[in-house]
Protein backbone atom coordinates (compact mmCIF):
# COMPACT_ATOMS: atom_id res chain seq x y z
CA UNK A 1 -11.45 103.69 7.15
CA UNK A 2 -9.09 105.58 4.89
CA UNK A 3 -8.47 110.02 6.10
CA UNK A 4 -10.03 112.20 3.84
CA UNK A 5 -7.80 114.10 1.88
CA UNK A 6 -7.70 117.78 2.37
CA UNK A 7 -8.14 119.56 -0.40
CA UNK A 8 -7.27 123.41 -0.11
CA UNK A 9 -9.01 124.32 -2.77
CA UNK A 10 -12.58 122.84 -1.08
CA UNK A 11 -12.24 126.05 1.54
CA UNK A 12 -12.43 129.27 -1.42
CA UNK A 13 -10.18 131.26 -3.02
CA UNK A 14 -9.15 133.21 -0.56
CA UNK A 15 -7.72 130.53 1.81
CA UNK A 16 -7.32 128.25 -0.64
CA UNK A 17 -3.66 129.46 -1.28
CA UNK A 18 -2.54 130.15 2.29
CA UNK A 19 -3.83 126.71 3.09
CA UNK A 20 -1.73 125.22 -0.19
CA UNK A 21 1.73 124.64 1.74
CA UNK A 22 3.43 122.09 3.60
CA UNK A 23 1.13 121.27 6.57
CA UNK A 24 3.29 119.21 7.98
CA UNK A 25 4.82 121.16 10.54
CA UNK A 26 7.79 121.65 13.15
CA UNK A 27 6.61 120.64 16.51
CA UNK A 28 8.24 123.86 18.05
CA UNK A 29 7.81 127.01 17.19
CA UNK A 30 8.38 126.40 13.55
CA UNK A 31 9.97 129.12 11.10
CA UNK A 32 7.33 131.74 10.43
CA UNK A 33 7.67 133.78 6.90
CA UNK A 34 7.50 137.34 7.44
CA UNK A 35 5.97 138.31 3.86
CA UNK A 36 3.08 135.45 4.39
CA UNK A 37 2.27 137.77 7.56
CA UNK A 38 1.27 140.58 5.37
CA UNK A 39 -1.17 138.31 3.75
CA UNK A 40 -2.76 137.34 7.35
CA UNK A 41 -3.30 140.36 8.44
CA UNK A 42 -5.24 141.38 5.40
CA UNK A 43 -7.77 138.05 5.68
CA UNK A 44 -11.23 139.43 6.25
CA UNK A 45 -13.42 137.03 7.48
CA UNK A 46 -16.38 137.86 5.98
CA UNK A 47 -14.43 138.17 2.39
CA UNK A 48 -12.60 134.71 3.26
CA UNK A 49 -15.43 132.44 3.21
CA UNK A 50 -17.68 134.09 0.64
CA UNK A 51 -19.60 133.39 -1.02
CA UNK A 52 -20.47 130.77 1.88
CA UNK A 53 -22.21 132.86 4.81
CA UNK A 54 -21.06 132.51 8.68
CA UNK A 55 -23.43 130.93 10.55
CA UNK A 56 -21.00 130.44 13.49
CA UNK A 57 -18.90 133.46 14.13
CA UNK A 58 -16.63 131.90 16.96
CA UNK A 59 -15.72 128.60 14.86
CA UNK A 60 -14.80 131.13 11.67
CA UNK A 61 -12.30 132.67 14.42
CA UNK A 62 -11.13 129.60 15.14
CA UNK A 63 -10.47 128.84 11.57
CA UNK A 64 -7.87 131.83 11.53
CA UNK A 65 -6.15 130.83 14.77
CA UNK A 66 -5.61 127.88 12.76
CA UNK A 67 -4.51 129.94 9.73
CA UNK A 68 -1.62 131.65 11.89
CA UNK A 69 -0.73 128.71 13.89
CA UNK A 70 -0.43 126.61 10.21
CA UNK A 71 2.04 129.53 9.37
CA UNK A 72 3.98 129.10 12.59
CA UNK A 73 2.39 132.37 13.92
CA UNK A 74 2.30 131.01 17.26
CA UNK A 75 1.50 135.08 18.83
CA UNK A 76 -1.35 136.32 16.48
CA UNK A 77 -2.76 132.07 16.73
CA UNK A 78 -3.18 132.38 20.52
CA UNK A 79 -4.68 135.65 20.75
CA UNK A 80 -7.36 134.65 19.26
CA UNK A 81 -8.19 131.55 20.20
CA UNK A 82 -7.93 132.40 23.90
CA UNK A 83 -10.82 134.63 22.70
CA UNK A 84 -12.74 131.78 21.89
CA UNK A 85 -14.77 130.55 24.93
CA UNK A 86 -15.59 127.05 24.17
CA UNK A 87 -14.18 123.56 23.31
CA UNK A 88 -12.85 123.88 19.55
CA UNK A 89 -10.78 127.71 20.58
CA UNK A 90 -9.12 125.95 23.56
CA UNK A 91 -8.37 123.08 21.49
CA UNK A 92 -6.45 125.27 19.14
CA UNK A 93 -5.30 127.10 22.56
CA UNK A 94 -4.05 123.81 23.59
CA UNK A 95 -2.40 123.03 20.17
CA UNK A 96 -0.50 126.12 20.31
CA UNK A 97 0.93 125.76 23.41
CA UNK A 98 2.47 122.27 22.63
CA UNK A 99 4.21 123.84 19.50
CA UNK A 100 5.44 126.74 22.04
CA UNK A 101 6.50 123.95 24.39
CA UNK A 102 4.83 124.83 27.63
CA UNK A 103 3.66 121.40 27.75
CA UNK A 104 1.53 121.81 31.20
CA UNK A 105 -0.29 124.75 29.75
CA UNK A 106 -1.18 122.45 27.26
CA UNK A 107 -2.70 119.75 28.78
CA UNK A 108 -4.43 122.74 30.78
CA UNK A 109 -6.60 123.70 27.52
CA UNK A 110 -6.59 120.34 26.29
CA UNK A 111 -8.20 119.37 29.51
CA UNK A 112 -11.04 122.03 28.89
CA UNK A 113 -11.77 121.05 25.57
CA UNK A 114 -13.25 117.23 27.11
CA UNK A 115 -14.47 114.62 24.18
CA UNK A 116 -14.16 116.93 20.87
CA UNK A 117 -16.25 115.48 17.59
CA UNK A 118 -12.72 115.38 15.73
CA UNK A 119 -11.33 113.20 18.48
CA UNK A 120 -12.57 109.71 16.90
CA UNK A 121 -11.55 110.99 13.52
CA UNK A 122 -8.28 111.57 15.13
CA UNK A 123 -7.68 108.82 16.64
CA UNK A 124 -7.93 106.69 13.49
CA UNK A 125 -5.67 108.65 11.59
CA UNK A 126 -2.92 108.24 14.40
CA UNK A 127 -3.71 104.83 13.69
CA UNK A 128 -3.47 104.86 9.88
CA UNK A 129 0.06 106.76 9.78
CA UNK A 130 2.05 104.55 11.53
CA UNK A 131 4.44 103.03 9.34
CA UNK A 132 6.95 100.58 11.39
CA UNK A 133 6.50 98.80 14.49
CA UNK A 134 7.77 101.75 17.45
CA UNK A 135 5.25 104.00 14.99
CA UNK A 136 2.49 101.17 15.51
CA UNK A 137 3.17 101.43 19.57
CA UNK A 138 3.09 104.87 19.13
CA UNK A 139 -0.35 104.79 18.13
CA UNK A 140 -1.45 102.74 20.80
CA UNK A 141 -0.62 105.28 23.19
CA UNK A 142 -2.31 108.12 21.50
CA UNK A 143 -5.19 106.37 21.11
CA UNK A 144 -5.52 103.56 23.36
CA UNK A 145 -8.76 101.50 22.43
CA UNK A 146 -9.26 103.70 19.51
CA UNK A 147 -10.42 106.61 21.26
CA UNK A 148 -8.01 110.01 21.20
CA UNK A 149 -5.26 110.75 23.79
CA UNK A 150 -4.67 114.25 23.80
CA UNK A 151 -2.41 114.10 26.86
CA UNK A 152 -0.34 111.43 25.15
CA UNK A 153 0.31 113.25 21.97
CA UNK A 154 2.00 116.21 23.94
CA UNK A 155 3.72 113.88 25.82
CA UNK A 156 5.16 112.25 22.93
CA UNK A 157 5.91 115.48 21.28
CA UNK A 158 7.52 116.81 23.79
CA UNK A 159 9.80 113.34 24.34
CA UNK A 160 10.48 113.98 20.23
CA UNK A 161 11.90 117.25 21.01
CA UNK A 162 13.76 117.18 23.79
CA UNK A 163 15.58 113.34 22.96
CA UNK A 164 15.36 114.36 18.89
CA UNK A 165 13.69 111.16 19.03
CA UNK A 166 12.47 108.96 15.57
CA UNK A 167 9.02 109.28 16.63
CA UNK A 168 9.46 113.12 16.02
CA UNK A 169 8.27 112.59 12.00
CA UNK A 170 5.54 110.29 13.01
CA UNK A 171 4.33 113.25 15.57
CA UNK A 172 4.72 115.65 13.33
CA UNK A 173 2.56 113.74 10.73
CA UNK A 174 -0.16 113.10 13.45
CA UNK A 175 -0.33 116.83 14.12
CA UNK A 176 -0.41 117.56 10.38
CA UNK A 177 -3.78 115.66 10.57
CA UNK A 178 -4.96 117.05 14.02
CA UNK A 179 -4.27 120.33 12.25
CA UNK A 180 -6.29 119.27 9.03
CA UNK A 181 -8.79 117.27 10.75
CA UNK A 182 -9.87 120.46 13.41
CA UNK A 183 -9.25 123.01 10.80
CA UNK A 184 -12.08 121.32 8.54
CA UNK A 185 -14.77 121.08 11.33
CA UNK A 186 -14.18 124.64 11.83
CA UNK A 187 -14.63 125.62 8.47
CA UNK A 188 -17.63 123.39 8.14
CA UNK A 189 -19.28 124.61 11.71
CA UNK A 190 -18.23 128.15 10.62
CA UNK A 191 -20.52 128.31 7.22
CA UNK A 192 -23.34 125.45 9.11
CA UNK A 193 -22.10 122.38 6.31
CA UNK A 194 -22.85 119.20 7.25
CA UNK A 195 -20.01 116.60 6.96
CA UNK A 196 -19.29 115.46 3.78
């Protein structure tokens, strides 16, 4: 089964250009643009997914914890999604705290989110990115059996930061789709689409 490719443009106009960058991110903290903050702060939530209407208020939140965290706005990312109380915010909690590298906070919120519906999506994209043979073991330990490792992926992020190991690319291009993968159920549980 081949990933879907995200397509900025399939989210409106307004996030359509703040979701048009590299997605592929650090695995730290990242480099965060000061004149893209401007443009966050001005997002209205309401005016972002218009003409679409919000069904779901707290996954439309989560969809800009997303936005920050995709623009290495690790700060403005967590405050809101430890607003969020349910599985998808502490996901993105969880998410967040890898990049910040307080691993064991992460697994805490990854622990609270249990089985997520992007999980199995997830877990075959892992699969699907890995490009040599340590990328293919790799993959086995993120998702053993086909079925998501959350645990494992901050493990092997933080092993890819603090050796500078190869994997580091291959993690980085797993959380790309993580980020992708989550930020697209939001969107579609935010305005009540069904999956496409």
């Amino acid at each position: 089964m081949a990933m879907r490719q995200f397509d900025p443009e399939s989210y409106g106009s307004l996030f359509a250009p703040l979701l048009a960058i590299d997605r592929c991110r650090a695995l730290d903290e990242g480099d965060r643009r000061r004149e893209v903050r401007r443009e966050l702060r001005a997002v209205d939530i309401e005016a972002a997914f218009a003409p679409a209407v919000i069904v779901d208020f707290a996954h439309a939140r989560c969809c800009l914890a997303g936005l920050w965290l995709l623009h290495d706005f690790l700060d403005e990312s967590h405050a809101i999604s430890q607003g969020v109380e349910e599985p998808t915010g502490s996901f993105w909690h969880g998410i967040m705290h890898r990049r910040e590298g307080d691993f064991s906070n992460a697994k805490y919120w990854f622990r609270r989110v249990g089985d997520h519906p992007v999980y199995p999506a997830l877990a075959a994209a892992a699969t699907e990115l890995a490009r040599s043979p340590d990328e293919h073991a790799a993959a086995a330990q993120l998702a053993p059996g086909g079925r998501w490792d959350a645990f494992a992926m901050v493990d092997a992020c933080q092993a890819a930061l603090r050796t500078g190991d190869p994997a580091a690319d291959y993690c980085r291009r797993v959380q790309q789709a993580e980020w992708e993968l989550l930020w697209d159920f939001c969107y579609r549980q935010a305005v009540g689409a069904s999956e496409a």
